[in-house]
Protein backbone atom coordinates (compact mmCIF):
# COMPACT_ATOMS: atom_id res chain seq x y z
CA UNK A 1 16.42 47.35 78.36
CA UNK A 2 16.52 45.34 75.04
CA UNK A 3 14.78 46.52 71.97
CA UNK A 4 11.80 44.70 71.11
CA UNK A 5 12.23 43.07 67.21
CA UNK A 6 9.05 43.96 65.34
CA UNK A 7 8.43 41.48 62.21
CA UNK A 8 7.40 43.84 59.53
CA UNK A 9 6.42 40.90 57.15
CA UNK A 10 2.36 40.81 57.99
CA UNK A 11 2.13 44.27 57.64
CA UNK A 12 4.07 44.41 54.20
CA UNK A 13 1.94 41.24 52.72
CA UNK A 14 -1.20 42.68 53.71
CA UNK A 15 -0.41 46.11 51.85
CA UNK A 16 0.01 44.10 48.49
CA UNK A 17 -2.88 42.36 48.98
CA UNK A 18 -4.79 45.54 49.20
CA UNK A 19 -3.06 46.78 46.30
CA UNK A 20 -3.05 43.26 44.68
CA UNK A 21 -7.51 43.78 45.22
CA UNK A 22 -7.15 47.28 43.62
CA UNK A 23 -4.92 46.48 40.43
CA UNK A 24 -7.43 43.38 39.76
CA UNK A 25 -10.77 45.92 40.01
CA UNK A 26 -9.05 48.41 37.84
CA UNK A 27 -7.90 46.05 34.92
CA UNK A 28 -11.19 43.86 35.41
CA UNK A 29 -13.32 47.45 34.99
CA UNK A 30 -11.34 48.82 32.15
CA UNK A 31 -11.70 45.07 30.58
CA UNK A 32 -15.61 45.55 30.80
CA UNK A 33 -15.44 48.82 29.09
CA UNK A 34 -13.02 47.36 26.37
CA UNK A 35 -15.64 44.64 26.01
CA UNK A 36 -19.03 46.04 26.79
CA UNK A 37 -18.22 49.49 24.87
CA UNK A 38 -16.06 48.70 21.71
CA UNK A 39 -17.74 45.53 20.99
CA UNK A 40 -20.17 47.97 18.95
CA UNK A 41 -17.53 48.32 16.83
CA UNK A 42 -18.18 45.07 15.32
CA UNK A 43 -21.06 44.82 13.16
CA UNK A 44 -22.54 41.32 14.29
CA UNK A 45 -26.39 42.13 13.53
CA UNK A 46 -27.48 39.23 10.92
CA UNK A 47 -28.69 40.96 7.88
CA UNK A 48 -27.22 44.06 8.61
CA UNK A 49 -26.97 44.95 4.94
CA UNK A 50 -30.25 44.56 4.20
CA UNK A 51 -31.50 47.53 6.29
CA UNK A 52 -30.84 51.12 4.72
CA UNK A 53 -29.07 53.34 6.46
CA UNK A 54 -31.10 56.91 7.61
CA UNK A 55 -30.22 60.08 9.41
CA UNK A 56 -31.74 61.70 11.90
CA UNK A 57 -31.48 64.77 13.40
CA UNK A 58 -32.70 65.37 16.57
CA UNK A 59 -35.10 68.38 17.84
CA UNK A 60 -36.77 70.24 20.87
CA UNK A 61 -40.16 68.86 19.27
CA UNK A 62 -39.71 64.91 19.46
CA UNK A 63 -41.02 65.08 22.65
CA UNK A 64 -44.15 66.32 22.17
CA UNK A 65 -44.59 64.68 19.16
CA UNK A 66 -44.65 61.31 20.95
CA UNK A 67 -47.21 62.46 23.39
CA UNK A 68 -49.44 63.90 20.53
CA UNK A 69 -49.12 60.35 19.40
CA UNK A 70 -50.23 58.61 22.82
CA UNK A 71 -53.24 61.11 22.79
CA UNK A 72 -54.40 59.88 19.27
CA UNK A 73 -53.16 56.53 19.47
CA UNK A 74 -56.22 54.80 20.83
CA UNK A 75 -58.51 56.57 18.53
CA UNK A 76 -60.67 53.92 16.20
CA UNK A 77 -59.77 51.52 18.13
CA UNK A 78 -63.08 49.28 20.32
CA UNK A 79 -62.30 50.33 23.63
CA UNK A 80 -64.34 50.64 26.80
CA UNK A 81 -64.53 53.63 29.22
CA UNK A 82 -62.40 51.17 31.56
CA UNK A 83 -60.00 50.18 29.36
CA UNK A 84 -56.59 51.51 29.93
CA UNK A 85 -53.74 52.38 27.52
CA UNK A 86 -50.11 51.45 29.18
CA UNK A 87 -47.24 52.38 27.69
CA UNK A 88 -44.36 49.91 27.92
CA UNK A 89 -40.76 51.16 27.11
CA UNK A 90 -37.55 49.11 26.31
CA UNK A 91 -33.81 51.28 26.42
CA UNK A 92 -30.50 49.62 26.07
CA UNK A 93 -29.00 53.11 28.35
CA UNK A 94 -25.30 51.86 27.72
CA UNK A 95 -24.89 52.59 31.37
CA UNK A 96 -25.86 56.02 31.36
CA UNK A 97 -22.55 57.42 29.53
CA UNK A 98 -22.82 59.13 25.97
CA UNK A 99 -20.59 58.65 22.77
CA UNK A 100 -17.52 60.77 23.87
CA UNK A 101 -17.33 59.10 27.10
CA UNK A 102 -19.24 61.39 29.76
CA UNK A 103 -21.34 59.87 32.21
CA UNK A 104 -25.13 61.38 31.75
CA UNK A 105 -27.16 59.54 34.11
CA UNK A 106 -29.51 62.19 34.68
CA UNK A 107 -30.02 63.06 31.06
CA UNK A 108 -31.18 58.92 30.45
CA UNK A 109 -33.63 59.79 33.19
CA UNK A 110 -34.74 63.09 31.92
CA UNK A 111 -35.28 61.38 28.48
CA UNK A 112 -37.64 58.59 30.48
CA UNK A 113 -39.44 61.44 32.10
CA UNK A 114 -40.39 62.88 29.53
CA UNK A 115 -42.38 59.51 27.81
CA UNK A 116 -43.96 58.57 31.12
CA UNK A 117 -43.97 54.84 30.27
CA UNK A 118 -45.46 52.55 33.05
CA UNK A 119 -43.43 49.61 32.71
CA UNK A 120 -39.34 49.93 31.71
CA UNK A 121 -37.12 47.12 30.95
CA UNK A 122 -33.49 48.74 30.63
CA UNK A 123 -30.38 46.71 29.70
CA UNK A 124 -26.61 47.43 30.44
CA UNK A 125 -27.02 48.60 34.09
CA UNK A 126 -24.32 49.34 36.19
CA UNK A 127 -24.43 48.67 40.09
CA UNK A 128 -21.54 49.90 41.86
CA UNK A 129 -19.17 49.99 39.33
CA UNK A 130 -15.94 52.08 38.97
CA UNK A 131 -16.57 54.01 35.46
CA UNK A 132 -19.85 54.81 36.28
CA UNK A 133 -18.91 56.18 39.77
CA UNK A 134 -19.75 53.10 42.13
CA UNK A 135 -23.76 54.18 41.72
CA UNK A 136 -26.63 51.91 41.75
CA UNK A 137 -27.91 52.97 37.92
CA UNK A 138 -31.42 51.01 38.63
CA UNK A 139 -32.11 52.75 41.88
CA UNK A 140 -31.27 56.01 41.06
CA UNK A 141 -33.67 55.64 38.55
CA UNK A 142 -36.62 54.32 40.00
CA UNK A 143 -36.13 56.88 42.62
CA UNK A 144 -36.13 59.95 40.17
CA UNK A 145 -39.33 58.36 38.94
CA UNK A 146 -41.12 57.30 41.89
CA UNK A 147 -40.91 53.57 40.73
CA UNK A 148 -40.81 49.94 42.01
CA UNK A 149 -37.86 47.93 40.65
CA UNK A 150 -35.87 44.27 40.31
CA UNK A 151 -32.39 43.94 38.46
CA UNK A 152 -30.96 41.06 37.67
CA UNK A 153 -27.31 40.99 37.06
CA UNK A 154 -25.22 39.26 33.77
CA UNK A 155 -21.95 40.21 35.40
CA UNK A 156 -21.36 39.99 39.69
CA UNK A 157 -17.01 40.30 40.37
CA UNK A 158 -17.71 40.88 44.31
CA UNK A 159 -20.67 42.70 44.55
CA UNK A 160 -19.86 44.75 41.23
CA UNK A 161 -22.69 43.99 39.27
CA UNK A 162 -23.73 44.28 35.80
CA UNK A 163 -27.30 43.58 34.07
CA UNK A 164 -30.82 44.10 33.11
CA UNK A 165 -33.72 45.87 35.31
CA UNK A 166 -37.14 46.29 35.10
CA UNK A 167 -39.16 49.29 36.61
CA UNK A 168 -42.75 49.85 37.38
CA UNK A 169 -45.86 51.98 38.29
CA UNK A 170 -47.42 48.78 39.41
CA UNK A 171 -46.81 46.76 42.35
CA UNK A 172 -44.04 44.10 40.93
CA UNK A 173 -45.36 40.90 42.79
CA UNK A 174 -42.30 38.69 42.42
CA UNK A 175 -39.44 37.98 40.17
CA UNK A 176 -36.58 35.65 39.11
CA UNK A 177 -33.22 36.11 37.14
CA UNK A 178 -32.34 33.20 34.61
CA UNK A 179 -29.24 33.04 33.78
CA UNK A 180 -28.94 32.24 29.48
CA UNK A 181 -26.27 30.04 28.03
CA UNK A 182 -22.87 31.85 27.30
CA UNK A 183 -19.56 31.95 26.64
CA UNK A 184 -18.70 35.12 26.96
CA UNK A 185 -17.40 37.31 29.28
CA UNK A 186 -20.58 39.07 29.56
CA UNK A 187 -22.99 36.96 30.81
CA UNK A 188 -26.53 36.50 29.37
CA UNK A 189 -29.62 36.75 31.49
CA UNK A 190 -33.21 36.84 31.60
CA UNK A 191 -35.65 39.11 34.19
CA UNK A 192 -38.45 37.39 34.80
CA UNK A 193 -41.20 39.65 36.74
CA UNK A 194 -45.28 39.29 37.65
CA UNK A 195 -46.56 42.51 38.01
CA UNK A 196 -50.31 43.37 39.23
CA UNK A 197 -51.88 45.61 36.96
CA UNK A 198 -55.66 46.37 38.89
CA UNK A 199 -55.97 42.67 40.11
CA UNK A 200 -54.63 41.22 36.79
CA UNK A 201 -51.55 39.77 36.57
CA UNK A 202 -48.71 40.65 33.32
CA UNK A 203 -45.78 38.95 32.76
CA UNK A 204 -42.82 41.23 32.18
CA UNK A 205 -39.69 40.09 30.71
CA UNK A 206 -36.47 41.28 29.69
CA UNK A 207 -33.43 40.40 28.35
CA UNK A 208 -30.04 41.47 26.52
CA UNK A 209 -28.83 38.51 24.27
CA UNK A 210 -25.19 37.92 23.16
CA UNK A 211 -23.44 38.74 19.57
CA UNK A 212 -22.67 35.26 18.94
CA UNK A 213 -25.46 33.60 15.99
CA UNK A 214 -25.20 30.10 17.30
CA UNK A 215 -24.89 31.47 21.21
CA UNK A 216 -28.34 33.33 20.37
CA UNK A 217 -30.15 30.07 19.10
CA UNK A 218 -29.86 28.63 22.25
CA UNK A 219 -30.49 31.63 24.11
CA UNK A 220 -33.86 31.82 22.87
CA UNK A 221 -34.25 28.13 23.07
CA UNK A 222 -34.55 28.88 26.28
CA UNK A 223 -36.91 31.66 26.35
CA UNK A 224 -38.98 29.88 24.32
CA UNK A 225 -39.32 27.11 27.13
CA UNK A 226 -39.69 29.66 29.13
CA UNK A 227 -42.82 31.65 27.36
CA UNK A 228 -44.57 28.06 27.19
CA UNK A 229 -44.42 27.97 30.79
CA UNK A 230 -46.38 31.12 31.43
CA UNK A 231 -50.47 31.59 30.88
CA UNK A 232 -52.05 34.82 30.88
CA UNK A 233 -50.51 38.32 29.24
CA UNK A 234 -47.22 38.40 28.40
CA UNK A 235 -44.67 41.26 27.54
CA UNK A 236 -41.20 40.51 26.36
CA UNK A 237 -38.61 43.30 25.53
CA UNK A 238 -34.81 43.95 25.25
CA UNK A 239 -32.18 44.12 23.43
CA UNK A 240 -31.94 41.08 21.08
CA UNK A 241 -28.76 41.97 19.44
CA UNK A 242 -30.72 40.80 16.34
CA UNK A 243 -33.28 41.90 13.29
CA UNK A 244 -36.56 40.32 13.80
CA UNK A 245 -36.76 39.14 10.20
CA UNK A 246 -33.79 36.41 10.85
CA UNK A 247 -34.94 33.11 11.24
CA UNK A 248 -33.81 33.06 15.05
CA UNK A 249 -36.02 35.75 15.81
CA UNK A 250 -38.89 34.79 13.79
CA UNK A 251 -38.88 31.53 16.48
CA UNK A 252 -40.23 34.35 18.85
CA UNK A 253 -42.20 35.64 16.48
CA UNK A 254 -44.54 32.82 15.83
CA UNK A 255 -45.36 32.59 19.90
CA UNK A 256 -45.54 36.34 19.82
CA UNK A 257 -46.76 39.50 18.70
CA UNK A 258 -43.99 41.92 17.21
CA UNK A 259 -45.61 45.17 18.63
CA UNK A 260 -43.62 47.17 15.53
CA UNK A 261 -44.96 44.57 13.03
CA UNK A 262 -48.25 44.72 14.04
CA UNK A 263 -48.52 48.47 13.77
CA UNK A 264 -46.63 48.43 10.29
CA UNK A 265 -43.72 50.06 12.04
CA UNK A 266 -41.00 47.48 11.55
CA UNK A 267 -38.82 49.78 9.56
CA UNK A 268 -38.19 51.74 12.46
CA UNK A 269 -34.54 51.45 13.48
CA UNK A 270 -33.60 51.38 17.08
CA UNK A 271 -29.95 51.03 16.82
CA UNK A 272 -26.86 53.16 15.97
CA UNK A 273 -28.05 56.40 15.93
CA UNK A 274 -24.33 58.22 15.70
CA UNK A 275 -22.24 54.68 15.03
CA UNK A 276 -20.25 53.55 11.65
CA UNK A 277 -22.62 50.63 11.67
CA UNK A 278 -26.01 51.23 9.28
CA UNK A 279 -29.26 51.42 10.98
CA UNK A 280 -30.96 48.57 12.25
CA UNK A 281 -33.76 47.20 14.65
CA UNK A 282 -32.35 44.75 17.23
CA UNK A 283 -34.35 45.87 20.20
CA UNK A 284 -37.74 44.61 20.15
CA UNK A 285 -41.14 44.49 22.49
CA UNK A 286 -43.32 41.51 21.90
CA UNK A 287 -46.75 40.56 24.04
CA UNK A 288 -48.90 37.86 23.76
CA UNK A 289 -52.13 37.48 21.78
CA UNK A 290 -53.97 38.02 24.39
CA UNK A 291 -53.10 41.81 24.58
CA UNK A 292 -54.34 44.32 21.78
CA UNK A 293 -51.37 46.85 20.57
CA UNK A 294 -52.31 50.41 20.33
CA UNK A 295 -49.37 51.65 19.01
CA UNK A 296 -45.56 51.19 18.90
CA UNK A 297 -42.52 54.11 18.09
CA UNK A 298 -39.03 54.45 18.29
CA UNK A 299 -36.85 58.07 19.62
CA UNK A 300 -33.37 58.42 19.45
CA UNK A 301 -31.65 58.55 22.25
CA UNK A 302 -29.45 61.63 22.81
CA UNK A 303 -27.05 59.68 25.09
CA UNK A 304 -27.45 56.25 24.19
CA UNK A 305 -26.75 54.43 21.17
CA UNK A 306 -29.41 52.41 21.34
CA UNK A 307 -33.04 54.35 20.95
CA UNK A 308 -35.81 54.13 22.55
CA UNK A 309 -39.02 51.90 21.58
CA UNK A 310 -42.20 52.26 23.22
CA UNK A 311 -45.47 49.82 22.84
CA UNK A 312 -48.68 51.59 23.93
CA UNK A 313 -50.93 48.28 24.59
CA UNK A 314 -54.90 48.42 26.29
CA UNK A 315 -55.60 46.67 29.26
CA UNK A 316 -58.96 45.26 29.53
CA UNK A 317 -60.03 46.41 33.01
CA UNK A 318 -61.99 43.34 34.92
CA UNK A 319 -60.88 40.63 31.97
CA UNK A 320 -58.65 38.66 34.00
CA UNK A 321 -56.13 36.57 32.00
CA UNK A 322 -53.16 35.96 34.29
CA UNK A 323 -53.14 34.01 37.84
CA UNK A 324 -51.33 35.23 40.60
């Protein structure tokens, strides 16, 4: 009996294409962490020196601090028995991993927990990607908290996603991801949500703009089309990678409210808590005129670098303003 000649060749190219797939979603991961992570090297914020630098050091009271605040926060202001104070919360997490590297998920969501915000717009979300164990950040999250959710990726290299997300107590009645002008490697994007607050309809948006100046200007070119678009109450929050005082950000500004200007809390830093950069405010909530601000504060985040700001706005119960 002859020997039968088996052609090794298939089997031989189809190994290095496996292997070929695994090299390219190793390099392409530890690119994004060379780019997403030591990009905040770089100090890029516009008018970074005109912000002093401050310390802070973190303790077991800030917690309850903040809650002492929501409990006083409404007082002297014209409210009826059926008016309702929500608290709205914007958090750059850096996908859930601290300063020296380790991956702390579960303390972002412990920190989140402990603010019981209604309505979360989080930037720098990872969905099944390698450094931050192929996990679904925004769904992990919303399930610790019992939440509905969208996310909107900046980043997709075959289902390995990258982006923004926005949680919510209330029903989130639809959504859209817009996808900003950029140049980068990290793409910019915009989470456009509806959600139904008792019958009335809010506008939730957020967003995580690039470093570039001139990439920025027509980044919120666009938002600003897009804000002229929309009637009824508004809420727009994120990381704008950008002080609010710079002219770019003051084109916002005269559309909306600046929650922290309005409650004479604009010197309230929200970025680089343990970095070599000085102390600024890049991350920013703003709502339309047709909402009344309660209150607005800022806690360091123990993982992230970015802190945490929080709006605490009243909803008018019965005063409808936005159309499903």
């Amino acid at each position: 009996m002859g020997e039968e000649y088996v052609d090794g060749t298939t089997g031989l190219k189809y190994v290095r294409f496996i292997g070929c797939i695994v090299l390219m979603a190793a390099i392409f991961s530890a690119y994004l962490h060379i780019i997403l992570i030591g990009y905040k090297l770089k100090s890029v914020i516009n008018g970074a020196d005109r912000i002093m630098p401050i310390s802070y050091e973190s303790s077991g009271n800030d917690y309850a601090a903040a809650r002492e605040t929501f409990s006083t926060g409404m007082m002297g202001a014209k409210v009826d028995e059926s008016d309702q104070g929500i608290l709205v919360m914007s958090f750059n997490i850096r996908h859930g991993v601290d300063h020296t590297g380790k991956e702390s998920l579960d303390s972002i969501i412990d920190e989140i927990k402990a603010y019981k915000p209604q309505i979360i717009a989080l930037q720098e979300v990872d969905c099944r990607m390698p450094r931050s164990r192929f996990r679904n950040q925004a769904k992990i999250i919303a399930d610790a908290l019992g939440y509905n959710y969208i996310y909107g990726d900046t980043i997709n290299f075959m289902g390995i996603k990258y982006g923004n997300t926005i949680l919510s107590a209330y029903p989130i009645v639809e959504y859209k991801n817009i996808r900003l002008p950029s140049r980068s490697l990290e793409g910019r994007a915009i989470l456009v949500s509806k959600i139904n607050i008792g019958g009335e309809i809010y506008h939730v948006l957020n967003t995580h703009l690039g470093l570039d100046g001139k990439e920025r200007n027509k980044q919120i070119g666009v938002i600003n089309n897009i804000l002229k678009e929309i009637d009824g109450n508004i809420i727009l929050m994120g990381d704008f990678n950008e002080q609010a005082d710079t002219l770019t950000a003051e084109e916002i500004n005269r559309k909306m409210i600046d929650t922290a200007v309005e409650t004479c809390n604009e010197y309230l830093n929200t970025y680089a808590y343990y970095s070599d950069i000085p102390n600024t405010r890049i991350d920013h909530i703003y709502v339309s005129q047709s909402i009344q601000v309660i209150d607005h504060f800022v806690i360091p985040s123990r993982v992230s670098d970015h802190s945490m700001v929080f709006s605490l706005i009243l909803h008018k119960a019965g005063k409808k303003r936005g159309i499903i």
